[in-house]
C-alpha atoms as a PDB file:
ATOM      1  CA  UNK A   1      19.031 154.126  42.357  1.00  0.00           C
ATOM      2  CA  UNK A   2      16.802 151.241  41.807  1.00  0.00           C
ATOM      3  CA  UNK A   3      18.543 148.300  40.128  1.00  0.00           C
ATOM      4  CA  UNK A   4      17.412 144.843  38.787  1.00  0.00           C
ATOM      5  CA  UNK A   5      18.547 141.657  40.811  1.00  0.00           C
ATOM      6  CA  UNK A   6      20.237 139.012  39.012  1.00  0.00           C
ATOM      7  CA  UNK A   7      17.249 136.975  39.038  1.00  0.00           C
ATOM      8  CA  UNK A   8      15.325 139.410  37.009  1.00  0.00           C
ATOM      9  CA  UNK A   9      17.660 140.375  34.623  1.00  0.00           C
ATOM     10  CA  UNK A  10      18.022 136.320  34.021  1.00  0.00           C
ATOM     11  CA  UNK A  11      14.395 136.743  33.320  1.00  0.00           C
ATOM     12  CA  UNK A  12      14.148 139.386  31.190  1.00  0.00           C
ATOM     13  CA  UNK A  13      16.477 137.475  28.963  1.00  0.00           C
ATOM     14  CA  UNK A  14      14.362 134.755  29.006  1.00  0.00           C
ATOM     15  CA  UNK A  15      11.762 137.049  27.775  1.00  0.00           C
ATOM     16  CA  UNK A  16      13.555 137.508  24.110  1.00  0.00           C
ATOM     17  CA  UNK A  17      14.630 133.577  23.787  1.00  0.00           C
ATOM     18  CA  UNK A  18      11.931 132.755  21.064  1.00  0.00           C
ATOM     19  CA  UNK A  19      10.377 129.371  20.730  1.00  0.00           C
ATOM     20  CA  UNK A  20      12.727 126.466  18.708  1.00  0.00           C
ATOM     21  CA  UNK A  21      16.040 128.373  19.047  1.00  0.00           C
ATOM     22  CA  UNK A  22      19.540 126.780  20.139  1.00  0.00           C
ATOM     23  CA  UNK A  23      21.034 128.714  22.946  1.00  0.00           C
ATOM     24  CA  UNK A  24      24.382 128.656  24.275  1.00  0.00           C
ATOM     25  CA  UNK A  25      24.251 129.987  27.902  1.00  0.00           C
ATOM     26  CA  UNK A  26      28.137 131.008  28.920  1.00  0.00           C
ATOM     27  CA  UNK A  27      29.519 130.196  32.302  1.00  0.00           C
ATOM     28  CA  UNK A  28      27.992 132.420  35.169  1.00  0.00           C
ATOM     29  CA  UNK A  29      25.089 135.094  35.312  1.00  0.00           C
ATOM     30  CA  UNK A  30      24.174 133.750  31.971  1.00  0.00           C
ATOM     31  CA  UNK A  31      23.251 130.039  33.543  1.00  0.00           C
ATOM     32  CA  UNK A  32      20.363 131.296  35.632  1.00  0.00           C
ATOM     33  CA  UNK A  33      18.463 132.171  32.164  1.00  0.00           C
ATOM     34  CA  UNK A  34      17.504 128.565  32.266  1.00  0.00           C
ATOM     35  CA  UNK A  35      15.426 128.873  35.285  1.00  0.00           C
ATOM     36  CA  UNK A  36      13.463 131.159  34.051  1.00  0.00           C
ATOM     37  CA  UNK A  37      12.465 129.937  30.388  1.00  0.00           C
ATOM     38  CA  UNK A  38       8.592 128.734  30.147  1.00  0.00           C
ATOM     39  CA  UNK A  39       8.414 124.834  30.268  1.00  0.00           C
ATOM     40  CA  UNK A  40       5.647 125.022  27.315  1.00  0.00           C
ATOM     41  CA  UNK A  41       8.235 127.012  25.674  1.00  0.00           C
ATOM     42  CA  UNK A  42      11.084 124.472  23.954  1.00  0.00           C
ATOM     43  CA  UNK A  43      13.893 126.116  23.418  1.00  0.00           C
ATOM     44  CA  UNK A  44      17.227 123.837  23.155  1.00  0.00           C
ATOM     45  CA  UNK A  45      19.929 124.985  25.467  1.00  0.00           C
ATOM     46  CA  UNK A  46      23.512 124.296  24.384  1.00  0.00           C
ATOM     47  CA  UNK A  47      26.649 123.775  26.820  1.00  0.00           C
ATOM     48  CA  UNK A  48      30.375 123.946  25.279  1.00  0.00           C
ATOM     49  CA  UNK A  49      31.104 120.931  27.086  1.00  0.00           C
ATOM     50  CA  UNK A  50      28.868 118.529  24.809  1.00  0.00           C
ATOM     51  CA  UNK A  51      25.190 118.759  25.944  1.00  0.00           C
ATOM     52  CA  UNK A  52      22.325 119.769  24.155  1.00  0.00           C
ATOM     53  CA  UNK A  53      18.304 119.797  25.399  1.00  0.00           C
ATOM     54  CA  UNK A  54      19.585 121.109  29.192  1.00  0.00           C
ATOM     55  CA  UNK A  55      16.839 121.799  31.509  1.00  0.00           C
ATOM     56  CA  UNK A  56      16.574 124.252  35.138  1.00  0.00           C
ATOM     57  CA  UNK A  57      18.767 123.348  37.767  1.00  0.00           C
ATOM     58  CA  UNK A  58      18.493 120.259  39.776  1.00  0.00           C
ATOM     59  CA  UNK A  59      16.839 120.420  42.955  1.00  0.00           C
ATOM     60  CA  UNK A  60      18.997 119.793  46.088  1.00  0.00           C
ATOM     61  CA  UNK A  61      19.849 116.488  46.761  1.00  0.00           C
ATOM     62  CA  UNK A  62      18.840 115.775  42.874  1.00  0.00           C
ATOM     63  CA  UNK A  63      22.264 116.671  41.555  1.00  0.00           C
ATOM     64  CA  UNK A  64      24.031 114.178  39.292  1.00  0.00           C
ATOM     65  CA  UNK A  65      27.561 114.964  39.581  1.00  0.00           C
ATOM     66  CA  UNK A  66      28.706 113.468  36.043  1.00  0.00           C
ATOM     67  CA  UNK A  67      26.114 115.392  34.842  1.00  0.00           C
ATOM     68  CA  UNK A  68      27.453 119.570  34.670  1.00  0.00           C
ATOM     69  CA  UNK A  69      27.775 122.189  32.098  1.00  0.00           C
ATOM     70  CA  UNK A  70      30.700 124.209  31.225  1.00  0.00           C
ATOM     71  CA  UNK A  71      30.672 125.959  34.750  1.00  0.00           C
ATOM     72  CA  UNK A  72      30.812 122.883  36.194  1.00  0.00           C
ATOM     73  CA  UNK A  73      27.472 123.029  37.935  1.00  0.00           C
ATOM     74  CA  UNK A  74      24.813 120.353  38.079  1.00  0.00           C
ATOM     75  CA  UNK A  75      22.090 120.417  35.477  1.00  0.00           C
ATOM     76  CA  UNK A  76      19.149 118.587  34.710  1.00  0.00           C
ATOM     77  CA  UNK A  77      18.524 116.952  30.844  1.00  0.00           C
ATOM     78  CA  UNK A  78      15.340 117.078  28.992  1.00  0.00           C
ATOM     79  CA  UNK A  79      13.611 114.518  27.773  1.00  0.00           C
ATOM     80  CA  UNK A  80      15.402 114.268  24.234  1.00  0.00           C
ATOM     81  CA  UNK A  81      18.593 115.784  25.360  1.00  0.00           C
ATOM     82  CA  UNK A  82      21.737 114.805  24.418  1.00  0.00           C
ATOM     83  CA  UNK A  83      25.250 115.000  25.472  1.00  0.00           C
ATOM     84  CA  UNK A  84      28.324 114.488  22.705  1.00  0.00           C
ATOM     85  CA  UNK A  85      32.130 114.808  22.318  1.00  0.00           C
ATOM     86  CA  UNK A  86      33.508 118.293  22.697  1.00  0.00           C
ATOM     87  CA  UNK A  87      34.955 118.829  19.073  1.00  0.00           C
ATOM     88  CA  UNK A  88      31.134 118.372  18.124  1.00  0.00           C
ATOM     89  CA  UNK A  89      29.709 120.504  20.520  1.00  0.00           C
ATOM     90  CA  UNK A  90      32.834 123.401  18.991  1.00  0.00           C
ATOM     91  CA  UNK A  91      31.717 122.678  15.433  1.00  0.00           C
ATOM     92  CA  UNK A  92      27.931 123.464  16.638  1.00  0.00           C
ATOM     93  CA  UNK A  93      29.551 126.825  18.036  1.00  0.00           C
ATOM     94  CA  UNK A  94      31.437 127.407  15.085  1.00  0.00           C
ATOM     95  CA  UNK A  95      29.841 126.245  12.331  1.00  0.00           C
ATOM     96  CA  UNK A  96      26.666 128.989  12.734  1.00  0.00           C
ATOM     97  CA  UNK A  97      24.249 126.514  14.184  1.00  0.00           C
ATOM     98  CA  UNK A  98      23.736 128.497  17.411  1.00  0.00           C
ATOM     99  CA  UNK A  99      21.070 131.273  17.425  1.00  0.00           C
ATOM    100  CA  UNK A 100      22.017 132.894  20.515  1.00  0.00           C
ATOM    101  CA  UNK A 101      24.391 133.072  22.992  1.00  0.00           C
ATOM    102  CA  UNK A 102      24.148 134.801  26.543  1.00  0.00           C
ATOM    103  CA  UNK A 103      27.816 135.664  27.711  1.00  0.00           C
ATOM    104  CA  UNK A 104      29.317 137.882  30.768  1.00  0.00           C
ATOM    105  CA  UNK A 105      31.499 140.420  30.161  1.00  0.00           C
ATOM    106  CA  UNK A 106      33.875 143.138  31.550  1.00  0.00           C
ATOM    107  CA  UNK A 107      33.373 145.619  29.303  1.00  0.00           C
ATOM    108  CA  UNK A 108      31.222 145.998  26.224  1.00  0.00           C
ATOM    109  CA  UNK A 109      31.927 148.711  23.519  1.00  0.00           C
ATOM    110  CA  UNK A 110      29.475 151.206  21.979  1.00  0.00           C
ATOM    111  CA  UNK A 111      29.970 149.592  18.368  1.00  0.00           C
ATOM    112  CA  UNK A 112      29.790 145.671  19.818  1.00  0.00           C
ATOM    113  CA  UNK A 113      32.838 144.778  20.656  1.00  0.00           C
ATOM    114  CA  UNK A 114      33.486 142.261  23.156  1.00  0.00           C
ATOM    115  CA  UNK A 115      35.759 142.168  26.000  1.00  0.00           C
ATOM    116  CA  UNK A 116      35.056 138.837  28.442  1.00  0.00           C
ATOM    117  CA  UNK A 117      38.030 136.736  28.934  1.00  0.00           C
ATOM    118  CA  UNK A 118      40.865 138.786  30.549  1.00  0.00           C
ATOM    119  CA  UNK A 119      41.092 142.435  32.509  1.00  0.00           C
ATOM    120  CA  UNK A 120      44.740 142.592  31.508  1.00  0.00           C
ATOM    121  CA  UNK A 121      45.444 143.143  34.418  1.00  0.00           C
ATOM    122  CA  UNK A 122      49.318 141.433  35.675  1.00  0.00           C
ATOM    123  CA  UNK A 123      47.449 138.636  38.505  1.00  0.00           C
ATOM    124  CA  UNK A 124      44.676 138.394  36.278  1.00  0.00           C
ATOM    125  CA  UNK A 125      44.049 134.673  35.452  1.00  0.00           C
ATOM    126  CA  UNK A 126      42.695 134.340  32.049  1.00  0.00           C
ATOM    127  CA  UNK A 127      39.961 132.404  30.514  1.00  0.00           C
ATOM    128  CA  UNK A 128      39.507 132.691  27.143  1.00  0.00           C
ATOM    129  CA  UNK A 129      37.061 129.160  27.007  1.00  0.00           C
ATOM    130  CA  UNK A 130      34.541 128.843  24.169  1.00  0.00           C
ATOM    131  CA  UNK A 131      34.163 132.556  24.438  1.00  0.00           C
ATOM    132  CA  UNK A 132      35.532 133.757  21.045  1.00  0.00           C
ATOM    133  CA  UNK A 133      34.001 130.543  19.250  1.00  0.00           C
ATOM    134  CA  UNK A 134      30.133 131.265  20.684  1.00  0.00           C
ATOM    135  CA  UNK A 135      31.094 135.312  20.017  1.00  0.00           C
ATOM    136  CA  UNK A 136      32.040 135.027  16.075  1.00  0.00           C
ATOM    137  CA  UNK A 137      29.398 131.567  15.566  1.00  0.00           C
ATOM    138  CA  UNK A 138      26.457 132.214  17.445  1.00  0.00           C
ATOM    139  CA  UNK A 139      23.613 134.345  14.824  1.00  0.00           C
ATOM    140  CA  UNK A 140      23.150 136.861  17.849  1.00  0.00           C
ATOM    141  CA  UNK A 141      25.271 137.597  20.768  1.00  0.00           C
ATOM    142  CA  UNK A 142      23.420 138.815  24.188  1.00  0.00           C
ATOM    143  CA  UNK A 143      25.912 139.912  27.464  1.00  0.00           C
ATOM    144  CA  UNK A 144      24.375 140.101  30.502  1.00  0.00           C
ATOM    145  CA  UNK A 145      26.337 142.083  33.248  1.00  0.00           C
ATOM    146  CA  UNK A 146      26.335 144.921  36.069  1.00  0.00           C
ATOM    147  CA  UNK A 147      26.317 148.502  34.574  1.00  0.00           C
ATOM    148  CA  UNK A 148      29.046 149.147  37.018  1.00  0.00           C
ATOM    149  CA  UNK A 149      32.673 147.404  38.302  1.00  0.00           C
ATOM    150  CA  UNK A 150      32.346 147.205  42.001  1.00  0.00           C
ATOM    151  CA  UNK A 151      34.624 150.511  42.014  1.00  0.00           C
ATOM    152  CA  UNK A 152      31.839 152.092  40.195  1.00  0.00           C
ATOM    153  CA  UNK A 153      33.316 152.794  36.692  1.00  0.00           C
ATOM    154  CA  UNK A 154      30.893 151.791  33.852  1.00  0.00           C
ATOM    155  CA  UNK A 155      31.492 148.393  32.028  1.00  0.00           C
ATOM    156  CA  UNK A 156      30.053 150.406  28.847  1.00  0.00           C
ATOM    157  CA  UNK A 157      32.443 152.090  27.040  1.00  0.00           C
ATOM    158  CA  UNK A 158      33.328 153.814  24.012  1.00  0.00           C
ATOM    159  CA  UNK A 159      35.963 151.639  23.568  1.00  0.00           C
ATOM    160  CA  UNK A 160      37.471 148.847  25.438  1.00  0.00           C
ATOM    161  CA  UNK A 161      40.176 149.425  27.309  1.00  0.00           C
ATOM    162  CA  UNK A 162      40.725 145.266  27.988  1.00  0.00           C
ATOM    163  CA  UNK A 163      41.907 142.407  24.876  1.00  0.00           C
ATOM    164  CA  UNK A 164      39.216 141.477  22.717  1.00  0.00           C
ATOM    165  CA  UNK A 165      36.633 138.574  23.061  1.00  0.00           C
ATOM    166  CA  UNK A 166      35.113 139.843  19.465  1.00  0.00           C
ATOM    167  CA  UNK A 167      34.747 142.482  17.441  1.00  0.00           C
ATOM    168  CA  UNK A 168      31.200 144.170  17.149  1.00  0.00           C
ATOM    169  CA  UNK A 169      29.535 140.903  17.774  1.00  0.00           C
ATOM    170  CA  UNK A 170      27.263 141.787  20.873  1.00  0.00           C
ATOM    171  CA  UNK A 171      23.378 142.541  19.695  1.00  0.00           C
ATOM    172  CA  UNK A 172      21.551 143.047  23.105  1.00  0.00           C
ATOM    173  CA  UNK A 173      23.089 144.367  26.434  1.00  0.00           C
ATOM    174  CA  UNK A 174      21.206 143.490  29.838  1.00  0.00           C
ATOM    175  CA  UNK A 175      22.552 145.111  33.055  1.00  0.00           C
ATOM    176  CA  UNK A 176      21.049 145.840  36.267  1.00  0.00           C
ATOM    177  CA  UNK A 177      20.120 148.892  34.803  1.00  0.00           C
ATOM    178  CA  UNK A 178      18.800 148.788  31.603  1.00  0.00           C
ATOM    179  CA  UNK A 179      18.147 146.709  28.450  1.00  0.00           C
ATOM    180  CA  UNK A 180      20.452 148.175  25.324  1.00  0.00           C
ATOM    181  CA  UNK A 181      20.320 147.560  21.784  1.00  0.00           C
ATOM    182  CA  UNK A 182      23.397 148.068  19.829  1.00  0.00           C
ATOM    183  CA  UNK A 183      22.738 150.252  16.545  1.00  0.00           C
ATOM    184  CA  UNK A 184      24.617 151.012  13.746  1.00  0.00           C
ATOM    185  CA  UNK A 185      22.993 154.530  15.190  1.00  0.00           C
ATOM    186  CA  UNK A 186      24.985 153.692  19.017  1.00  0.00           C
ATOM    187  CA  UNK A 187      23.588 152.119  22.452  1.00  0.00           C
ATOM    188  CA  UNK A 188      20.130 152.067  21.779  1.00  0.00           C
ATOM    189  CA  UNK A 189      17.934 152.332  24.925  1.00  0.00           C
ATOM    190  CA  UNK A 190      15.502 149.728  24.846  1.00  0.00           C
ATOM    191  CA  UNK A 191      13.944 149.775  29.102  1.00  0.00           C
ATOM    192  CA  UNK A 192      15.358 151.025  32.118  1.00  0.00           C
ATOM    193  CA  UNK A 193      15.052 149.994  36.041  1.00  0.00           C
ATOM    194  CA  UNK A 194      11.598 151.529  37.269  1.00  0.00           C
ATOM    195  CA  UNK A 195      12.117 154.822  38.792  1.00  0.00           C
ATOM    196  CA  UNK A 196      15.513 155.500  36.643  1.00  0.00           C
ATOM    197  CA  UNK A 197      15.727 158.731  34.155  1.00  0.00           C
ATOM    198  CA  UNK A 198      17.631 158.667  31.022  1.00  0.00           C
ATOM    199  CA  UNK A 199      19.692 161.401  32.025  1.00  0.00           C
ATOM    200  CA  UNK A 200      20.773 159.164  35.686  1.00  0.00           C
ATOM    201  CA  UNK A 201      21.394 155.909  33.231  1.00  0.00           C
ATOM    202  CA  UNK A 202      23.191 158.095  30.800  1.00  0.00           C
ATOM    203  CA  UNK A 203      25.504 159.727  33.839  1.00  0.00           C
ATOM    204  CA  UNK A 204      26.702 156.064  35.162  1.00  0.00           C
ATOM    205  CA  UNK A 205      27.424 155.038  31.340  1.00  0.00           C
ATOM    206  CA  UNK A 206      30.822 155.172  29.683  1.00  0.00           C
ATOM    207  CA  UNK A 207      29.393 156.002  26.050  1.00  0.00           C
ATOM    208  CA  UNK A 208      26.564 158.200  24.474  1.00  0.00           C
ATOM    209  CA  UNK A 209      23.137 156.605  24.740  1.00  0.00           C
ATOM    210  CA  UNK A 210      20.307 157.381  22.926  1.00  0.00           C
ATOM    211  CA  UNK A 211      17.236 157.882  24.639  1.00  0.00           C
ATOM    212  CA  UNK A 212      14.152 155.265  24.396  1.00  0.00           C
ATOM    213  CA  UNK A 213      11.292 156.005  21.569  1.00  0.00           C
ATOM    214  CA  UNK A 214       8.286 156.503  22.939  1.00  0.00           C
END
C-alpha cells in the first residue's frame, strides 16, 4: 500500500495555508509544515511559547539555542517577527485571533472530535500543553497524523476511545493516506495516496467514509 512520507504530507498542508493567515503549528509532525510554505507566500506562523513571524528551520550549525518553539527545537525569525510573554501568546490562542492550527493526534472522531494529549493509558505521561486552547480558539483546526497506530488499528474512529482534546473542532484530516474533510455529512474524502482505492482506504479506517466526487 503506497503511503505519503512525512515530508509530503507536511507539504500538502502547506498547500491549503492561504496567503496573510496566522498559523499555530503544534509540537511535532505539524513543525515540518514550515519548511515547506512558499517564501513569496507570507503567512505568519505562531508558537505557544511567545513567537510570532517564525521562519524554516535553521541550517546546521545556524541554530540559536535561546531561540526554539514550543517543541523546543531551533527556529529561524523573519524579518518582522516577534517574540512576547506567554500569557500574550495564550490570549492570541484564545481570544480567536488564530486562523489555523496544525495539531497531532491519537485519534480523531468521525464528527471532529479531538483526542491529542493522553492515550489513557496507566504509564502514559500526559501533555495536555496549549492543545485545548489552539483546539477551541483557532477559526479552523487541521491534524496531521498516520492512518494507523504502529499495531495497525486506525486512529479514525467513530468515536474516541481516549479523553478529549475538543469536541468536533477538527476541519481537515491529513494522514499518510489520505486528505479528509469532516462534514456535517461524515469523513469526507478529499485525495488519496496514488495507487490506493476507496474501498482499501475505507478497510484500514475506523469510521464510514464517503467516497471522493468526481
Amino acid at each position: 500500500m503506497n503511503r505519503y512520507t512525512r515530508d509530503q504530507i507536511a507539504a500538502r498542508v502547506a498547500q491549503d495555508i492561504p496567503e496573510g493567515a496566522y498559523v499555530n503549528l503544534g509540537i511535532g509532525l505539524p513543525t515540518k509544515v514550515a519548511n515547506y510554505l512558499p517564501p513569496e507566500r507570507e503567512v505568519f506562523l505562531h508558537s505557544e511559547n511567545g513567537l510570532l513571524g517564525m521562519g524554516p528551520a535553521p541550517a546546521p550549525g545556524d541554530e540559536d539555542e535561546d531561540l526554539i518553539n514550543a517543541g523546543k527545537q531551533p527556529v529561524t525569525l523573519l524579518t518582522g517577527g516577534a517574540y512576547f510573554h506567554h500569557g500574550d501568546s495564550f490570549a492570541m490562542m484564545r481570544g480567536g485571533h488564530l486562523d489555523i492550527c496544525v495539531l497531532g493526534a491519537f485519534q480523531v472522531a468521525a464528527n471532529g472530535d479531538l483526542a491529542n494529549w493522553h492515550t489513557g493509558a496507566p504509564d502514559a505521561i500526559p501533555a495536555v500543553g496549549g492543545a485545548m486552547d489552539l483546539a477551541i480558539g483557532a477559526k479552523q483546526v487541521f491534524v496531521m497524523m498516520d492512518h494507523q497506530t504502529k499495531s495497525g488499528e486506525s486512529k479514525i474512529v467513530a468515536q474516541c476511545a481516549y479523553p478529549l482534546t475538543g469536541v468536533a473542532c477538527v476541519d481537515r484530516i491529513y494522514t499518510d493516506l489520505a486528505v479528509l474533510d469532516v462534514t456535517p455529512a461524515g469523513l469526507a474524502v478529499r485525495e488519496m495516496a496514488p495507487g490506493l482505492t476507496f474501498e482499501q482506504l475505507q478497510a484500514v479506517t475506523g469510521a464510514r467514509l464517503l467516497p471522493p466526487t468526481l
